[in-house]
C-alpha atoms as a PDB file:
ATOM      1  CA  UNK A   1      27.788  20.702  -6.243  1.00  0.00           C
ATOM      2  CA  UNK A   2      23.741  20.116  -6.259  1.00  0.00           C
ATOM      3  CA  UNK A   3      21.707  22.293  -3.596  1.00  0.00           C
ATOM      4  CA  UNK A   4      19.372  21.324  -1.206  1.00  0.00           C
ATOM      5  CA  UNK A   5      16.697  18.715  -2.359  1.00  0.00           C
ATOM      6  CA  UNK A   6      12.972  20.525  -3.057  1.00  0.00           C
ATOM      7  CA  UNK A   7      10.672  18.094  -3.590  1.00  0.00           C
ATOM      8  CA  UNK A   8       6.658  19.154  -3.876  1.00  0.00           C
ATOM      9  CA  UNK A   9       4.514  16.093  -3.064  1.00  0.00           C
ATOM     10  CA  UNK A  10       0.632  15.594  -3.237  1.00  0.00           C
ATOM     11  CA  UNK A  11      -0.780  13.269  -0.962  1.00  0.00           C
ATOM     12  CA  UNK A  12      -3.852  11.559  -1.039  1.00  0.00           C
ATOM     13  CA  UNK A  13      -5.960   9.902   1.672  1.00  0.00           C
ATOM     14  CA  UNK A  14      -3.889  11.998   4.111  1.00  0.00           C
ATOM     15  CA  UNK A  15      -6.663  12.130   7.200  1.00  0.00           C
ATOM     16  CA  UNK A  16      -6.665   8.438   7.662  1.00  0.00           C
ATOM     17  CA  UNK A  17      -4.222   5.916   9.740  1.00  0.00           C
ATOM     18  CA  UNK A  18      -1.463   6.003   7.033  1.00  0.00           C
ATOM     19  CA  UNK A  19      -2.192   9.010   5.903  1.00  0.00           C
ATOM     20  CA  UNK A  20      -1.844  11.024   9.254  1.00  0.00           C
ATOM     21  CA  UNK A  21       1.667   9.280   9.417  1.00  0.00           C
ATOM     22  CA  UNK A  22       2.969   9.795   6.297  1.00  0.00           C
ATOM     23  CA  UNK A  23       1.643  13.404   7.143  1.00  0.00           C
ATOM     24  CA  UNK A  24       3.751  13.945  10.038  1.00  0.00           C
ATOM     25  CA  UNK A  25       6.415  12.228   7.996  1.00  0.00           C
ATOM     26  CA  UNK A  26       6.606  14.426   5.304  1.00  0.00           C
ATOM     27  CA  UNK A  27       6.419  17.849   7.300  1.00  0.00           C
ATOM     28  CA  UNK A  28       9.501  16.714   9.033  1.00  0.00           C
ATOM     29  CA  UNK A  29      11.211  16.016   5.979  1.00  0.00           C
ATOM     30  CA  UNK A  30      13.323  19.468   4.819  1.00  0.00           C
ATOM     31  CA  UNK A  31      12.826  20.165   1.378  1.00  0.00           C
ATOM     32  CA  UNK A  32       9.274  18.373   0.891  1.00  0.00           C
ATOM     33  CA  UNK A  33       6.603  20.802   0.039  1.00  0.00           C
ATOM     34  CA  UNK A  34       3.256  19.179   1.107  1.00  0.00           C
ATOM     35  CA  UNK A  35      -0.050  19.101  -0.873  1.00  0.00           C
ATOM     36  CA  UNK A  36      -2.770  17.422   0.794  1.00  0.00           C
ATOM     37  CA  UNK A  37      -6.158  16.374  -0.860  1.00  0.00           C
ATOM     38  CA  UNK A  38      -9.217  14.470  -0.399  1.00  0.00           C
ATOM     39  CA  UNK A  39     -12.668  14.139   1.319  1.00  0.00           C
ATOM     40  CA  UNK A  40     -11.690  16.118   4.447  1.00  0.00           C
ATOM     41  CA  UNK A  41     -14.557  14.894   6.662  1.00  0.00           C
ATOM     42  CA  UNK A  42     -12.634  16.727   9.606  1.00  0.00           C
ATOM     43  CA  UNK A  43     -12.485  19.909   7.685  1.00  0.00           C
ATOM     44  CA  UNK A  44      -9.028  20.369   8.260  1.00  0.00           C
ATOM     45  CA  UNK A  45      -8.070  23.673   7.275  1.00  0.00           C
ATOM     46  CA  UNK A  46      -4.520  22.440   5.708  1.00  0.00           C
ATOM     47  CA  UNK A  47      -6.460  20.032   3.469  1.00  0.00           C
ATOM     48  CA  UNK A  48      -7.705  20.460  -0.232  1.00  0.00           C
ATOM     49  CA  UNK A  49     -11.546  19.434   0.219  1.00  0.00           C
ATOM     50  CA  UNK A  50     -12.107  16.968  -2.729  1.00  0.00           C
ATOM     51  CA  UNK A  51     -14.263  14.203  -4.059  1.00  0.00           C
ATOM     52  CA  UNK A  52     -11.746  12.763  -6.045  1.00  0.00           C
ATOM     53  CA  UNK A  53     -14.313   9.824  -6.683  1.00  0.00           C
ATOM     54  CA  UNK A  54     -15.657  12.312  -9.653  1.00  0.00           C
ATOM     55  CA  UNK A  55     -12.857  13.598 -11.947  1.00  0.00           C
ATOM     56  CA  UNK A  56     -13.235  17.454 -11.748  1.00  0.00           C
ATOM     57  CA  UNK A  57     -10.860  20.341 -12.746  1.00  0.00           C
ATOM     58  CA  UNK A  58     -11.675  21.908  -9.745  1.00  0.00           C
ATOM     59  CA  UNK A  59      -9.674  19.936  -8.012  1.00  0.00           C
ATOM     60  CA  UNK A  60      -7.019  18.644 -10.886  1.00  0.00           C
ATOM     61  CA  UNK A  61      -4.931  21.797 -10.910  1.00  0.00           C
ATOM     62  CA  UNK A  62      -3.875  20.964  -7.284  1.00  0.00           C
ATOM     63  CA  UNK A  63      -1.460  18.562  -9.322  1.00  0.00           C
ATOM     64  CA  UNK A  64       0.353  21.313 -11.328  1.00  0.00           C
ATOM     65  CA  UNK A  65       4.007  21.221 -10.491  1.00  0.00           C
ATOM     66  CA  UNK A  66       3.990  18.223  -8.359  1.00  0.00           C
ATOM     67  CA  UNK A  67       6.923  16.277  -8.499  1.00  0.00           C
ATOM     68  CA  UNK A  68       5.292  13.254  -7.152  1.00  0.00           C
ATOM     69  CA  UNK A  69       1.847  11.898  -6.069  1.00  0.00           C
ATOM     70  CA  UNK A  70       1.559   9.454  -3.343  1.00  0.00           C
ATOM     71  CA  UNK A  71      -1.499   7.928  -3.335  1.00  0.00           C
ATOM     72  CA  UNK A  72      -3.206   6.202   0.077  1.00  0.00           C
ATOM     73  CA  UNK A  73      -6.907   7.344  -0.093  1.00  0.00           C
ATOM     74  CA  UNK A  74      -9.072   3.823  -0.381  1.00  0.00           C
ATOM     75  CA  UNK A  75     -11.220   1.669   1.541  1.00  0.00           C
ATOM     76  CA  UNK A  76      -8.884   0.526   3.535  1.00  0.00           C
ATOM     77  CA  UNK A  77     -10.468  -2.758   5.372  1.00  0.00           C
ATOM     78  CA  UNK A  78      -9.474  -6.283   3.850  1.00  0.00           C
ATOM     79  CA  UNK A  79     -12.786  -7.499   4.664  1.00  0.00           C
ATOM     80  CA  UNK A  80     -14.335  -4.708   2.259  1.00  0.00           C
ATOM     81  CA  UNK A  81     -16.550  -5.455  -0.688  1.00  0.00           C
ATOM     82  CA  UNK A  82     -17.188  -4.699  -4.220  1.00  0.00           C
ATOM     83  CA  UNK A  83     -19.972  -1.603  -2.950  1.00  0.00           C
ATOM     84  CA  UNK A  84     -16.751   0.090  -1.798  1.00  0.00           C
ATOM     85  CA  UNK A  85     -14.269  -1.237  -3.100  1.00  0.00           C
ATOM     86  CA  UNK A  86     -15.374  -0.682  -6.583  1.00  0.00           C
ATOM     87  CA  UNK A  87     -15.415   3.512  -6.033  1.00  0.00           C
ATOM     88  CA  UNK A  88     -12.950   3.764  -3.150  1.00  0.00           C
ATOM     89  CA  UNK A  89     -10.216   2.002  -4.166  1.00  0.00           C
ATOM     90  CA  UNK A  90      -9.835   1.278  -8.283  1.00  0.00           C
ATOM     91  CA  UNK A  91     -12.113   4.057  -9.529  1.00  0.00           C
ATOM     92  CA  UNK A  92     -10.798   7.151  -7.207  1.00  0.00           C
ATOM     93  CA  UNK A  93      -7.261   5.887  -8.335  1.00  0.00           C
ATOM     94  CA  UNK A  94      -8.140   5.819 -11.941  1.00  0.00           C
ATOM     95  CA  UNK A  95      -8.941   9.215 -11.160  1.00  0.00           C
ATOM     96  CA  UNK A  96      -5.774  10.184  -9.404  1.00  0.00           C
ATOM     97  CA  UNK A  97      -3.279   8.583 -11.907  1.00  0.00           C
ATOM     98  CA  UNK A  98      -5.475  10.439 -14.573  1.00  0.00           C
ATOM     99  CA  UNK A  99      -4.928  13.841 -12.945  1.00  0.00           C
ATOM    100  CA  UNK A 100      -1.413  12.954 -12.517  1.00  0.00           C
ATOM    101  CA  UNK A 101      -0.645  12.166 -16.259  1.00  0.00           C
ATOM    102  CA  UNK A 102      -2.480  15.205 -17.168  1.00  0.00           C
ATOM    103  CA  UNK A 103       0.070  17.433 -15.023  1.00  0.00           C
ATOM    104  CA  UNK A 104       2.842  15.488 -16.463  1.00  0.00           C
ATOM    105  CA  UNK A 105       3.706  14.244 -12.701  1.00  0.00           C
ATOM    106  CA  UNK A 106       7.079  12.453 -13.012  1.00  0.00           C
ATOM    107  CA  UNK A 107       6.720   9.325 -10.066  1.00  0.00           C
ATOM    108  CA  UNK A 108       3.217   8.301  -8.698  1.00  0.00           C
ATOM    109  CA  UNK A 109       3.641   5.761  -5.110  1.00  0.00           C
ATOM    110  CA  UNK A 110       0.487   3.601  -4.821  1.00  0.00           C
ATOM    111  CA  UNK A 111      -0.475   2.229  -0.617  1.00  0.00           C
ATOM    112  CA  UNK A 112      -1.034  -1.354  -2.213  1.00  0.00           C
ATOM    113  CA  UNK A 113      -0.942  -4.004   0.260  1.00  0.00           C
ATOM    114  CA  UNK A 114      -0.153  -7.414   0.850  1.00  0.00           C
ATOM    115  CA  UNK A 115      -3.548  -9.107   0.091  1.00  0.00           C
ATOM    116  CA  UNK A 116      -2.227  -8.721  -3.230  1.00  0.00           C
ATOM    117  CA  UNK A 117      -0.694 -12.204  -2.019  1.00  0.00           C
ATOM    118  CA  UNK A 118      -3.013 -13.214   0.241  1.00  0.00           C
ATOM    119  CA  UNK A 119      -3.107 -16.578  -1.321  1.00  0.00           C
ATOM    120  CA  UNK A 120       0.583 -17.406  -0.065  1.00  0.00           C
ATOM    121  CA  UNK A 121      -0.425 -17.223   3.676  1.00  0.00           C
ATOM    122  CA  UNK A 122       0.259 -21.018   4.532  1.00  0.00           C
ATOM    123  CA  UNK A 123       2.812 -21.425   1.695  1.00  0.00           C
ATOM    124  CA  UNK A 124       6.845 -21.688   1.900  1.00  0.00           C
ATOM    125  CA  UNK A 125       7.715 -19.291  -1.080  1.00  0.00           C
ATOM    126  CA  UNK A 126       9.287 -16.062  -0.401  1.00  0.00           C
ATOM    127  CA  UNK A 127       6.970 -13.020  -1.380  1.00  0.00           C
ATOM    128  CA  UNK A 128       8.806 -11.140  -4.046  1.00  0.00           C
ATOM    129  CA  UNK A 129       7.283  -8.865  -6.900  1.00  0.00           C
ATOM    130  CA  UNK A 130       7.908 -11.727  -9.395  1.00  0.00           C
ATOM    131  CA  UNK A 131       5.748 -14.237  -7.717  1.00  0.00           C
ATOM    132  CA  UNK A 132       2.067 -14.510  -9.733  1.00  0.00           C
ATOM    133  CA  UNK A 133      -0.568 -12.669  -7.892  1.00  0.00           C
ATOM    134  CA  UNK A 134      -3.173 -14.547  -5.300  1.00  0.00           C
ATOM    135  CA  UNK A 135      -5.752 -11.854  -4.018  1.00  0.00           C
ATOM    136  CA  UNK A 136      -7.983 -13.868  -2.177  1.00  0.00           C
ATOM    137  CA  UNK A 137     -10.610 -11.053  -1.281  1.00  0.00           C
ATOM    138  CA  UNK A 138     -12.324  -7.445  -3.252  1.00  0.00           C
ATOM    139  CA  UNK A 139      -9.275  -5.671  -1.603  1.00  0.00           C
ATOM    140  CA  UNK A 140      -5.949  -7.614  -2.915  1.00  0.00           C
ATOM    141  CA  UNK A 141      -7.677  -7.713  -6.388  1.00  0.00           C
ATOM    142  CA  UNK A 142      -8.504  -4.108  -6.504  1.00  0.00           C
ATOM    143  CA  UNK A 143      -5.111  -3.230  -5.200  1.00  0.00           C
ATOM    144  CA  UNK A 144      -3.491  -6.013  -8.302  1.00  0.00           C
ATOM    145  CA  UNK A 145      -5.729  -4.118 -10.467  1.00  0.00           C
ATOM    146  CA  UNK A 146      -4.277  -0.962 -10.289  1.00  0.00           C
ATOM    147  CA  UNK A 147      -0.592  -2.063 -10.405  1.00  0.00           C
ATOM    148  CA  UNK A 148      -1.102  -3.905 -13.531  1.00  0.00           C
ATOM    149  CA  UNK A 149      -3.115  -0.335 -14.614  1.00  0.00           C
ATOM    150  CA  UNK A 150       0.178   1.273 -13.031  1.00  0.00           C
ATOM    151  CA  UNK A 151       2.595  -0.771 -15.281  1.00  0.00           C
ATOM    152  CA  UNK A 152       0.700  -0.309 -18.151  1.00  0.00           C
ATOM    153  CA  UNK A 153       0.968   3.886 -17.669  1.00  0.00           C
ATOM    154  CA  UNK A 154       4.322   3.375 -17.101  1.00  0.00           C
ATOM    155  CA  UNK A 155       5.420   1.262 -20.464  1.00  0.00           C
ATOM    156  CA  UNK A 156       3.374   3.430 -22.404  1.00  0.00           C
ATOM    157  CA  UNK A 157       3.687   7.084 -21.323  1.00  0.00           C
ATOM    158  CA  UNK A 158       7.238   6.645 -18.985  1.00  0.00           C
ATOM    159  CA  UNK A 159       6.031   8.020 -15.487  1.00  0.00           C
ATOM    160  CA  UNK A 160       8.075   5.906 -12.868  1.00  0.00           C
ATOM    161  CA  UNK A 161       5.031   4.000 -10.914  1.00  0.00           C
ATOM    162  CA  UNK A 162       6.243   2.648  -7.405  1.00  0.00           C
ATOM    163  CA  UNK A 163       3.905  -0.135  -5.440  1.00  0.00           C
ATOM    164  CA  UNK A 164       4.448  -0.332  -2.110  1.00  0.00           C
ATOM    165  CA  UNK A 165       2.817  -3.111  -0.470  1.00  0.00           C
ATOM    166  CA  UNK A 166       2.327  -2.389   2.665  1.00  0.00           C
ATOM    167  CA  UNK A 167       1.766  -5.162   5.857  1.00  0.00           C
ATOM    168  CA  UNK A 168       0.065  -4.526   9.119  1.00  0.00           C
ATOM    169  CA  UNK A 169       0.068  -1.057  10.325  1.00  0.00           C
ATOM    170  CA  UNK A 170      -2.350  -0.654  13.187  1.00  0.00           C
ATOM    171  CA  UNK A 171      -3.608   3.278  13.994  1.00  0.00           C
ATOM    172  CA  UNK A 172      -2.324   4.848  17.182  1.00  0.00           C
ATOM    173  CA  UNK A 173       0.714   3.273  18.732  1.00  0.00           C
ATOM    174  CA  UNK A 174       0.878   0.243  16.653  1.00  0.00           C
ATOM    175  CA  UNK A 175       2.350  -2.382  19.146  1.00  0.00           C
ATOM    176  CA  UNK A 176       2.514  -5.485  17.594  1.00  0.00           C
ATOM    177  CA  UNK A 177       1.272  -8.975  19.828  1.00  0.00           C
ATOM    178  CA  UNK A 178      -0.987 -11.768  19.668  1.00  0.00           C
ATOM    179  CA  UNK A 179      -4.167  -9.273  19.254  1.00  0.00           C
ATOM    180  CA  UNK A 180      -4.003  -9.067  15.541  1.00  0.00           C
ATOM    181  CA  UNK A 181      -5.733 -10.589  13.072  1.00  0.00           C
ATOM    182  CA  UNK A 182      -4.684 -13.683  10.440  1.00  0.00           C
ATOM    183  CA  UNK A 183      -2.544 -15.073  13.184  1.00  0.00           C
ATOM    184  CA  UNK A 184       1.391 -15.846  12.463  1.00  0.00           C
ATOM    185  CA  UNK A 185       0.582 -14.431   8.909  1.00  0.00           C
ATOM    186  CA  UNK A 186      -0.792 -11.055  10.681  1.00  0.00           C
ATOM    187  CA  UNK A 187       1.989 -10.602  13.129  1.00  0.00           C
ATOM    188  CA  UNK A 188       4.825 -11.047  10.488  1.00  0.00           C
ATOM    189  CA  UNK A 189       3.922  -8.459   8.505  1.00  0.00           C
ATOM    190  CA  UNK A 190       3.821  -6.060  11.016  1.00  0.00           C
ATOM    191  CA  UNK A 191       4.700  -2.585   9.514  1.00  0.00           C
ATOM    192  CA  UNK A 192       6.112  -0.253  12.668  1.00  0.00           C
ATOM    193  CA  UNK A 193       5.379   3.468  12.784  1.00  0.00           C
ATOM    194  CA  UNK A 194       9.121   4.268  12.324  1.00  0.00           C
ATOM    195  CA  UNK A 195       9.447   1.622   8.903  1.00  0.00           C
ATOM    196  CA  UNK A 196       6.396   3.131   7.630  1.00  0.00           C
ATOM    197  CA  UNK A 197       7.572   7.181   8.081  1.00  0.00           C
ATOM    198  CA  UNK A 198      10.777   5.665   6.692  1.00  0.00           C
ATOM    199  CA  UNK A 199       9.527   4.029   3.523  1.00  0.00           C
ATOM    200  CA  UNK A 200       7.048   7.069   3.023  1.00  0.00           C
ATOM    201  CA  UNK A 201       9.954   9.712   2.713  1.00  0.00           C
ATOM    202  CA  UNK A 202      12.071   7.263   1.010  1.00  0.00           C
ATOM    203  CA  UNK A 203       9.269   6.651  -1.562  1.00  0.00           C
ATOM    204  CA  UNK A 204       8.069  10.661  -1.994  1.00  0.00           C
ATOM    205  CA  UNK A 205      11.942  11.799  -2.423  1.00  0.00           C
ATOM    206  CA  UNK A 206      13.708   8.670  -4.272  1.00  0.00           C
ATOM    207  CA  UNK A 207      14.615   9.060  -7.883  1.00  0.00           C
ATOM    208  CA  UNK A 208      13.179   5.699  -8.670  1.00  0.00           C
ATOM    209  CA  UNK A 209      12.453   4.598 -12.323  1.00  0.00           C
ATOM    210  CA  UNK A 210      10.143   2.571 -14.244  1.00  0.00           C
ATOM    211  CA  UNK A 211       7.654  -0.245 -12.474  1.00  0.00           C
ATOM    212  CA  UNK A 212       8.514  -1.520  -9.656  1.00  0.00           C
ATOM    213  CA  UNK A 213       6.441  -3.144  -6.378  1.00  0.00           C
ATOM    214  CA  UNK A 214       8.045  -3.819  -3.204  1.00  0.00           C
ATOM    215  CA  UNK A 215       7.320  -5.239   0.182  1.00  0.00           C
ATOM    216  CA  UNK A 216       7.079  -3.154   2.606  1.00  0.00           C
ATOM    217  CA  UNK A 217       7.117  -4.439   6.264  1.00  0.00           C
ATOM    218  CA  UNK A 218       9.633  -4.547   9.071  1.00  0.00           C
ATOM    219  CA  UNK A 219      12.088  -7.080   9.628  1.00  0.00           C
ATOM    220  CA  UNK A 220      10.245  -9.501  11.375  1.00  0.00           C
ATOM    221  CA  UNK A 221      11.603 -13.167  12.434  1.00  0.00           C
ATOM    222  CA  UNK A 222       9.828 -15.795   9.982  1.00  0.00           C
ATOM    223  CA  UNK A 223       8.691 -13.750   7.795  1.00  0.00           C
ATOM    224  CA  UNK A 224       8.824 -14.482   3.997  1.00  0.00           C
ATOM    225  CA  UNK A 225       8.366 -11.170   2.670  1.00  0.00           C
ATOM    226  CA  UNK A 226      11.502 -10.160   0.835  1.00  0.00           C
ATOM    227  CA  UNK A 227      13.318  -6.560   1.153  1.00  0.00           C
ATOM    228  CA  UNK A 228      16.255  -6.728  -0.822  1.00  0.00           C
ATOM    229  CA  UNK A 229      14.303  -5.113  -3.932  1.00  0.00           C
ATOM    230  CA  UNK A 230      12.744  -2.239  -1.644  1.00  0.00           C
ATOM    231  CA  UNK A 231      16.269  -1.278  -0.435  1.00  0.00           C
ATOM    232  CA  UNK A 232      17.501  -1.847  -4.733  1.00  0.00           C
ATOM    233  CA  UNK A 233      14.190   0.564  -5.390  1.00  0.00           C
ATOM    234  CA  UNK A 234      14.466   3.372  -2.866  1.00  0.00           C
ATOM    235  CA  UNK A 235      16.787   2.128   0.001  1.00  0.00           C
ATOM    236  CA  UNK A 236      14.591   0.815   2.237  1.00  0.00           C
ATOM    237  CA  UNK A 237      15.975  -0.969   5.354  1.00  0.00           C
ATOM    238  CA  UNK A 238      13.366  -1.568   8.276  1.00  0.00           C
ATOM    239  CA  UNK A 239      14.859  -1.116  11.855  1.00  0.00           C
ATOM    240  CA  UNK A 240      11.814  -2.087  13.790  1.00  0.00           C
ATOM    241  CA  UNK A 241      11.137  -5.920  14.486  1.00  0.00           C
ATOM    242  CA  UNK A 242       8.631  -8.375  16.112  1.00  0.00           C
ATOM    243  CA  UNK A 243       8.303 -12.417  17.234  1.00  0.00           C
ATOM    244  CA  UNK A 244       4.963 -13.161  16.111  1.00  0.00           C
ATOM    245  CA  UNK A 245       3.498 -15.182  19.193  1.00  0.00           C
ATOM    246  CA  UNK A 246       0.120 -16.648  19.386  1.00  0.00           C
ATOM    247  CA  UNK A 247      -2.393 -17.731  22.518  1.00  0.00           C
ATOM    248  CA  UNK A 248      -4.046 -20.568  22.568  1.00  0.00           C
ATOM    249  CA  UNK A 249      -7.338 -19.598  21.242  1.00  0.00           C
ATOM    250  CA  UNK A 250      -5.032 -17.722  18.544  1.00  0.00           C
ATOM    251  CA  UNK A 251      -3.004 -20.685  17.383  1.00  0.00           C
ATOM    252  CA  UNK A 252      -6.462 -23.269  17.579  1.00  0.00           C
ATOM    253  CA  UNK A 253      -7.656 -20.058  15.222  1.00  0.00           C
ATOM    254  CA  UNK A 254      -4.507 -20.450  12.596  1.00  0.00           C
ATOM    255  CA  UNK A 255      -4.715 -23.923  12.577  1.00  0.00           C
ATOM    256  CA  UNK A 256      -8.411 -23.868  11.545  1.00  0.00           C
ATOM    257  CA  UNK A 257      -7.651 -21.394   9.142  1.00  0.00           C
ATOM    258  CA  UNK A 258      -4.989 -23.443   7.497  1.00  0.00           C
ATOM    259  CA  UNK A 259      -7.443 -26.429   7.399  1.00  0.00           C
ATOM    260  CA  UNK A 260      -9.988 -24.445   5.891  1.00  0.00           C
ATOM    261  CA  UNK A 261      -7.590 -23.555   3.220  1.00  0.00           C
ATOM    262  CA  UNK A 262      -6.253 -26.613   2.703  1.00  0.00           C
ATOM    263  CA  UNK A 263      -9.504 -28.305   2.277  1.00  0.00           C
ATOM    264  CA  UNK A 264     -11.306 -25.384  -0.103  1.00  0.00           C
ATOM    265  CA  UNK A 265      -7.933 -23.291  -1.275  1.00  0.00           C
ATOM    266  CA  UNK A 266      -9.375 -19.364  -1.481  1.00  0.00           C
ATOM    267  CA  UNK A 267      -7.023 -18.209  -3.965  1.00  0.00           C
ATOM    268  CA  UNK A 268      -6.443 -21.257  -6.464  1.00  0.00           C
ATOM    269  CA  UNK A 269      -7.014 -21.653  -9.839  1.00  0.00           C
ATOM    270  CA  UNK A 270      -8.826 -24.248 -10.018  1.00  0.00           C
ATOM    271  CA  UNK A 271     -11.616 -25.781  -7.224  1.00  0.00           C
ATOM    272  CA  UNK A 272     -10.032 -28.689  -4.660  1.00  0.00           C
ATOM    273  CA  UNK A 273     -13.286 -30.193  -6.324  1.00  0.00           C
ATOM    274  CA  UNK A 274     -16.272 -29.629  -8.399  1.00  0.00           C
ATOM    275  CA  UNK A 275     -16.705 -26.790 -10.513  1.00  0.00           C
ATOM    276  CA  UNK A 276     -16.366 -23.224  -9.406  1.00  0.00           C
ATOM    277  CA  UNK A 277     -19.674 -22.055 -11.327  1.00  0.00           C
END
């Protein structure tokens, strides 16, 4: 007969929107031994002040003994560019899977996101892992970056790398409605508070294995994000759930936006005409 689970988890990026949550998460969890690191601009006592932008054994041996590293710290805002997402978001998590790999850390759990198929908005396909990649912004392709970077880790030296992209989790109370961005797309892949404390412990205690990436959103109607292989990866099942609806001004909004793409496609290949250079 096993004994109680102890699990000790480092968290990154832990005094933002996510990061507060899957705080409060965590310390509820019994068995979870929190470590939490970063740039601390709030001075929180219970925080490991770090620049984890500049690799530094200072602040390295914080991942001794940790059993897995969840990583959120980034530049979170989809709209970001290469200034900041450049440092924040693909060089800090170089950093972070490099400490991790030098304390032999068994599971790392990247925050990717969504905009990692950005390119799919006014599309039919469902939104699985094994669809090719359409970052249409700095963001999704910094986030594709570092699962690819992920994968490679994981083939090579065998530490179990989990993606979890992540939809629309707004800070505070989170209600979903017709105020959020990107329209129908926005709305449907609204992420409640409850999914996201649920897919955080699932994710920081799970015994997944290899690469994987998963959606991770509630279970909201018309949406095309699928979440059979985040309940196959770590048993993920969303409770929370939303009908996207739109006011005027919103829907006149989507529909422009779907023209727009229609007419000069952001994440193609190839131009709707012309050359791209």
């Amino acid at each position: 007969m096993s004994g109680p689970m102890h699990r000790r988890v480092l968290l990154t990026g832990s005094t933002g929107n996510l990061g507060h949550k899957a705080t409060a998460a965590l310390k509820a969890t019994d068995g979870v031994e929190l470590t939490r690191i970063g740039r601390n601009g709030g001075n929180d006592p219970e925080v490991v002040t770090a620049n984890l932008e500049v690799f530094d054994d200072s602040w390295v041996r914080h991942f001794q003994g940790i059993d897995t590293v969840l990583h959120l710290a980034a530049d979170p805002r989809a709209a970001g560019n290469w200034d900041t997402v450049s440092p924040l978001n693909i060089d800090l998590a170089l950093n972070v899977m490099r400490a991790a790999r030098c304390a032999g850390v068994k599971r790392f759990v990247f925050a990717s996101s969504n905009w990692v198929l950005g390119g799919y908005r006014f599309r039919k396909e469902q939104l699985t892992s094994g669809l090719s990649p359409r970052p249409v912004n700095p963001y999704g392709a910094s986030k594709l970056f570092i699962e690819r970077y992920g994968r490679m880790v994981s083939e090579e030296n065998g530490i179990a790398f989990l993606s979890l992209r992540i939809g629309y989790c707004q800070p505070g109370e989170n209600r979903p409605g017709p105020h959020m961005a990107f329209g129908i797309w926005g709305q449907q892949m609204w992420l409640g508070n409850e999914d996201w404390a649920q897919a955080v412990v699932k994710s920081a205690t799970s015994e997944f294995t290899g690469f994987q990436a998963i959606n991770v959103v509630s279970r909201n109607e018309g949406m095309r994000w699928d979440l059979e292989e985040a309940q196959k990866a770590i048993g993920y099942a969303p409770v929370e759930r939303h009908r996207p609806k739109l006011s005027f001004s919103g829907w006149m909004k989507d529909r422009a936006a779907s023209l727009r793409e229609t007419l000069m496609p952001s994440g193609s290949a190839v131009p709707a005409y012309g050359n791209r250079w």
